[in-house]
Protein backbone atom coordinates (compact mmCIF):
# COMPACT_ATOMS: atom_id res chain seq x y z
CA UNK A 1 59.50 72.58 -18.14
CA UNK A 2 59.77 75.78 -16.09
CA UNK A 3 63.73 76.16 -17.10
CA UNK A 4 63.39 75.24 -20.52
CA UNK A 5 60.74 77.99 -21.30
CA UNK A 6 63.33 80.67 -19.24
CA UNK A 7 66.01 78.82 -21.88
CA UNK A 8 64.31 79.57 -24.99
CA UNK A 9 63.68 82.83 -24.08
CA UNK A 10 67.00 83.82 -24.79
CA UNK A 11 68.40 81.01 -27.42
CA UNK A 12 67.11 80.08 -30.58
CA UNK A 13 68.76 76.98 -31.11
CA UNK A 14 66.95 75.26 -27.68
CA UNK A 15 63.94 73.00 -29.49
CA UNK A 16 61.36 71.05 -27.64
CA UNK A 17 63.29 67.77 -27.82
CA UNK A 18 66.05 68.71 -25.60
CA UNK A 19 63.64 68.61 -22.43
CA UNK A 20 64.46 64.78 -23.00
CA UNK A 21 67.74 64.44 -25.09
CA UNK A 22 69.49 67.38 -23.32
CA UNK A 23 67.93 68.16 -19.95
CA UNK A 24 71.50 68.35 -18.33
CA UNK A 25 71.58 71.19 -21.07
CA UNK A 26 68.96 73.45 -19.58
CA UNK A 27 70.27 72.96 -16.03
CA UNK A 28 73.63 74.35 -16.38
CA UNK A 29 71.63 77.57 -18.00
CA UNK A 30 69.68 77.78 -14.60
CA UNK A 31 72.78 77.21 -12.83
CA UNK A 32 74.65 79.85 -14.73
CA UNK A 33 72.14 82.33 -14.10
CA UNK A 34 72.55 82.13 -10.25
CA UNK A 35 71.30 83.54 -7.78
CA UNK A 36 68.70 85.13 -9.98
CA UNK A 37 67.45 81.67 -10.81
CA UNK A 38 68.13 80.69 -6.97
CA UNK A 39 64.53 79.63 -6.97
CA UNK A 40 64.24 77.56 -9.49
CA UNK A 41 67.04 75.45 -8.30
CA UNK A 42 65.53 75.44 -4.93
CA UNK A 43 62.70 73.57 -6.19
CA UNK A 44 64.53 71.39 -8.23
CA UNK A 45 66.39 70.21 -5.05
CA UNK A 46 63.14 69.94 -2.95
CA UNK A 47 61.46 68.24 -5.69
CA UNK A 48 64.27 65.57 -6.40
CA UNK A 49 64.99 65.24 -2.16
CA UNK A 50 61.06 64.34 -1.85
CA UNK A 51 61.47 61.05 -4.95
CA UNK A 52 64.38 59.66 -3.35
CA UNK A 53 63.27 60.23 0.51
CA UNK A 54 59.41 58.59 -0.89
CA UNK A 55 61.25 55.86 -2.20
CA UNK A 56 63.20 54.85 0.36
CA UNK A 57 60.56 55.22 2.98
CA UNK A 58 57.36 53.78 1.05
CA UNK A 59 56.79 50.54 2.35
CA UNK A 60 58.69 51.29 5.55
CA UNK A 61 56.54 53.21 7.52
CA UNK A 62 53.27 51.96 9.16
CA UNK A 63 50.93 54.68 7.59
CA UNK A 64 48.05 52.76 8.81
CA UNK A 65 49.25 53.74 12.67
CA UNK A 66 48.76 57.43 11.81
CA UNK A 67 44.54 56.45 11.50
CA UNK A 68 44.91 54.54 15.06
CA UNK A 69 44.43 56.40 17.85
CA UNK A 70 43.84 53.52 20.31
CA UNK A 71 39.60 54.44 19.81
CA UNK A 72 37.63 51.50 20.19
CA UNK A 73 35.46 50.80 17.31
CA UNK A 74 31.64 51.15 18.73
CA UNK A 75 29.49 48.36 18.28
CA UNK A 76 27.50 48.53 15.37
CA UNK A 77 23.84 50.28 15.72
CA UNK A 78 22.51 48.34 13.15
CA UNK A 79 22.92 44.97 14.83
CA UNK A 80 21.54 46.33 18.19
CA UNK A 81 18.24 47.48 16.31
CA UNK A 82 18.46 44.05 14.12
CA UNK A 83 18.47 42.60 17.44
CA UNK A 84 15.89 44.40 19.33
CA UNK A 85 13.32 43.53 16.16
CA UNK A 86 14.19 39.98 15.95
CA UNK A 87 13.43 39.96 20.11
CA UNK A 88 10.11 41.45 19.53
CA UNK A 89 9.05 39.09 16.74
CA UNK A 90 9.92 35.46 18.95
CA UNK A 91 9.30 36.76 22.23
CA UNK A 92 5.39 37.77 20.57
CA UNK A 93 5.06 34.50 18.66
CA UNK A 94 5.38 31.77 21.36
CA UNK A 95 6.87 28.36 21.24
CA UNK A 96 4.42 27.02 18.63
CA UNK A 97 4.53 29.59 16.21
CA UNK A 98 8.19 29.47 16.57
CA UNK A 99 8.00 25.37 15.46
CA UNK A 100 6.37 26.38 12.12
CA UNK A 101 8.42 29.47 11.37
CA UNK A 102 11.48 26.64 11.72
CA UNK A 103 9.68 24.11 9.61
CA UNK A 104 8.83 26.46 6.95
CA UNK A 105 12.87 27.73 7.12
CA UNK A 106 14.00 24.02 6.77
CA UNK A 107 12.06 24.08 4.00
CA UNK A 108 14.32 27.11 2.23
CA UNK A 109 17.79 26.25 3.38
CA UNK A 110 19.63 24.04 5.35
CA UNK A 111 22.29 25.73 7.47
CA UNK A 112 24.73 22.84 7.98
CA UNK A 113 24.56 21.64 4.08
CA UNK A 114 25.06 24.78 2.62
CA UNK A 115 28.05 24.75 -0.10
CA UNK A 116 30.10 27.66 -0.20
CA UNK A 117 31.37 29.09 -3.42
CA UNK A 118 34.79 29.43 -4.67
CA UNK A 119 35.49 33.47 -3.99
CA UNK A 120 38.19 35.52 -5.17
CA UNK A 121 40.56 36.40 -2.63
CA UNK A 122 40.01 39.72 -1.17
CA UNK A 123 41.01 41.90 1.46
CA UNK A 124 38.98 40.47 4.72
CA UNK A 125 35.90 42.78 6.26
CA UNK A 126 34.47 43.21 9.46
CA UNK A 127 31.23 42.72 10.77
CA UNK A 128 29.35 42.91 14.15
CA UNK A 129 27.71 39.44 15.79
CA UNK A 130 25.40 38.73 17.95
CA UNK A 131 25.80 35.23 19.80
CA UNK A 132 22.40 32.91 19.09
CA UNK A 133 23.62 29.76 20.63
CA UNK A 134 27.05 27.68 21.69
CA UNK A 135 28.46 24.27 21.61
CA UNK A 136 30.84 22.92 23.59
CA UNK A 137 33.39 19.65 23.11
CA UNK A 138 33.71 16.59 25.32
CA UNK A 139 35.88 18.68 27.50
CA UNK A 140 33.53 21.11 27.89
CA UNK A 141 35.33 24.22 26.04
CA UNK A 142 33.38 26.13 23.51
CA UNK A 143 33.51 24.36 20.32
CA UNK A 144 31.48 27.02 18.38
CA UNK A 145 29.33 30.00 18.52
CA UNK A 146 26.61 30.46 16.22
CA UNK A 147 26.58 34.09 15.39
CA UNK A 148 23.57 36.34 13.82
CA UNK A 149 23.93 39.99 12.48
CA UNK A 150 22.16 43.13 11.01
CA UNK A 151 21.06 42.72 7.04
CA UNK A 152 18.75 45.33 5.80
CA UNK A 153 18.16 46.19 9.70
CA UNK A 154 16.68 42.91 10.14
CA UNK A 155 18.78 39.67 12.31
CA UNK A 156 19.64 37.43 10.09
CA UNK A 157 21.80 33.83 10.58
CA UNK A 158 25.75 34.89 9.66
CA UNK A 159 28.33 31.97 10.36
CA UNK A 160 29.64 29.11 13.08
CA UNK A 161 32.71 30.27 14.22
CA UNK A 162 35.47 28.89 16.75
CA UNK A 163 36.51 31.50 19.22
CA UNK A 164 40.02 32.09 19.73
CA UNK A 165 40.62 32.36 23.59
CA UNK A 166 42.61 31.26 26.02
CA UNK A 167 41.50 28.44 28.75
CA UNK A 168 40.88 31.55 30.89
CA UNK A 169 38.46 33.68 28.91
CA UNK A 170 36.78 30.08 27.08
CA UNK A 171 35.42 29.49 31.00
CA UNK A 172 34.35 33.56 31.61
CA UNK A 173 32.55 33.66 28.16
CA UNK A 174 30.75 29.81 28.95
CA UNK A 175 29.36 31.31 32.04
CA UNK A 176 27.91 34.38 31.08
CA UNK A 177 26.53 32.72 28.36
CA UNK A 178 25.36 29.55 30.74
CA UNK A 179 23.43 32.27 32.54
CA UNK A 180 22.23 33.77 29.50
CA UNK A 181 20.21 30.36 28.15
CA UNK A 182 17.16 30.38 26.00
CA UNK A 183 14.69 27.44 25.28
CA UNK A 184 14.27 28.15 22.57
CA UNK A 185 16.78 29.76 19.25
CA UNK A 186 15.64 33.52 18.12
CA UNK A 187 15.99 32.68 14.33
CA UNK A 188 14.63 29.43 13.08
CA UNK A 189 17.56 27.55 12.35
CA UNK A 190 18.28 23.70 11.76
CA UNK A 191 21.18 23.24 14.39
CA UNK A 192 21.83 21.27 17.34
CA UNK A 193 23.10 23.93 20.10
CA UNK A 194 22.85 25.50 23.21
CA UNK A 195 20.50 28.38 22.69
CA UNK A 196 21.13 31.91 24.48
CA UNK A 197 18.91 35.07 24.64
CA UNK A 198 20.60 37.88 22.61
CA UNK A 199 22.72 39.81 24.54
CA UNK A 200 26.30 39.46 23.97
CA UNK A 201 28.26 39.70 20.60
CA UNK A 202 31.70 39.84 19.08
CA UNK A 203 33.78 40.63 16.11
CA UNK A 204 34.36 38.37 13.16
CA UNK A 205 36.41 38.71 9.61
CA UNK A 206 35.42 37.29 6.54
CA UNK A 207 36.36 37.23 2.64
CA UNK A 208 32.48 38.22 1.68
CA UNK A 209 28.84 38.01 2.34
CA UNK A 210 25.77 35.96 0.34
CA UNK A 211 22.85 37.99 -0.21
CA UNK A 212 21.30 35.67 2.70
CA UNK A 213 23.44 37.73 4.67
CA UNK A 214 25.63 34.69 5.18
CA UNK A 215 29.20 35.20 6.18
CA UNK A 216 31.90 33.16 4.06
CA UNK A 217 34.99 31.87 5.61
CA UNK A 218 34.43 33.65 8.93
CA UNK A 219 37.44 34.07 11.62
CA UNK A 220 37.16 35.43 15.17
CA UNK A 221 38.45 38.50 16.60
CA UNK A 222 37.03 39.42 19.30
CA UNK A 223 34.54 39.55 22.32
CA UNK A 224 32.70 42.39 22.30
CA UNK A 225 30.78 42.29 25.44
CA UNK A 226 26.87 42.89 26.14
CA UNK A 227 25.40 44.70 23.86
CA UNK A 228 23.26 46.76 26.86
């Protein structure tokens, strides 16, 4: 656009249509009128360099590695409080009151018969966990953990998931949580596990959350430690 309009400065017969039909045209004008028109050309060449390096690069470079600068993501504040609520309300309440606050849950939902919804695929989110409870297999290995986290800045029940460690870290992460035992669960859920007071959580993925604060096809990805 900028060496048409220094084009049709000077010649009549230049029209509108030759920005498309005749660009090649208006070039060797620019070209002829060098160096005074140095500039223009300059740009030209920087512009047209920049396409062709951007398309031969796009796709190629990790631009996502420019954000990473090896910063470990801090545990989520939300869950902590969620946490430190949720500790208040059982710890206060006693094992009886506890009973009928799992009763009247039971009554609401059902935790191992819940049906979960085709979903759209979408890219996978992260979210905080704190570990409730555990079970093991026959060999002993951690077969699940049943995970809570932060909704509305209250604890609520968020998925079973299997954690993904080696033989190693499966018998570090069964003792501290074999020292870390609870009689009795702090949410009132309808499961068969190995309760744990609510200290230690990890990192799951999923493809989206209910408005129970459910999480739907969770996957692990990491233990995050104790959440002192």
């Amino acid at each position: 656009m900028l060496t048409f309009l220094f084009v049709i400065a000077d010649d009549a017969d230049t029209g509108a249509l030759d920005i498309i039909l005749r660009p090649l045209k208006l070039w060797l004008r620019a070209f002829a009128n060098m160096p005074q028109r140095l500039w223009v050309t300059v740009l030209a060449a920087g512009g047209l360099t920049a396409v062709i390096t951007s398309m031969l690069i796009i796709g190629g470079l990790p631009y996502d590695r420019l954000w990473d600068w090896g910063f470990e993501k801090r545990k989520s504040p939300n869950l902590i409080s969620a946490v430190l609520s949720q500790k208040d309300k059982v710890e206060g309440k006693g094992a009886d009151n506890l009973e009928d606050a799992v009763k009247d849950f039971a009554g609401n939902q059902n935790v191992d018969q819940m049906v979960e919804e085709p979903v759209i695929p979408k890219p996978r989110l992260q979210a905080d966990c704190v570990i409730l409870g555990y079970r093991v297999d026959a060999a002993g290995n951690i077969r699940s953990l049943i995970l809570g986290t932060a909704l509305r800045k209250q604890l609520v029940f968020a998925c079973s998931v299997t954690p993904q460690l080696s033989s190693e870290q499966n018998m570090e992460l069964l003792e501290l949580l074999n020292h870390t035992q609870s009689h009795q669960p702090y949410l009132p859920l309808q499961l068969s596990a190995e309760w744990v007071i609510l200290k230690y959580s990890c990192r799951v993925s999923f493809e989206s959350q209910e408005k129970s604060g459910r999480l739907l096809n969770p996957s692990w990805e990491k233990f995050l430690g104790s959440l002192d």
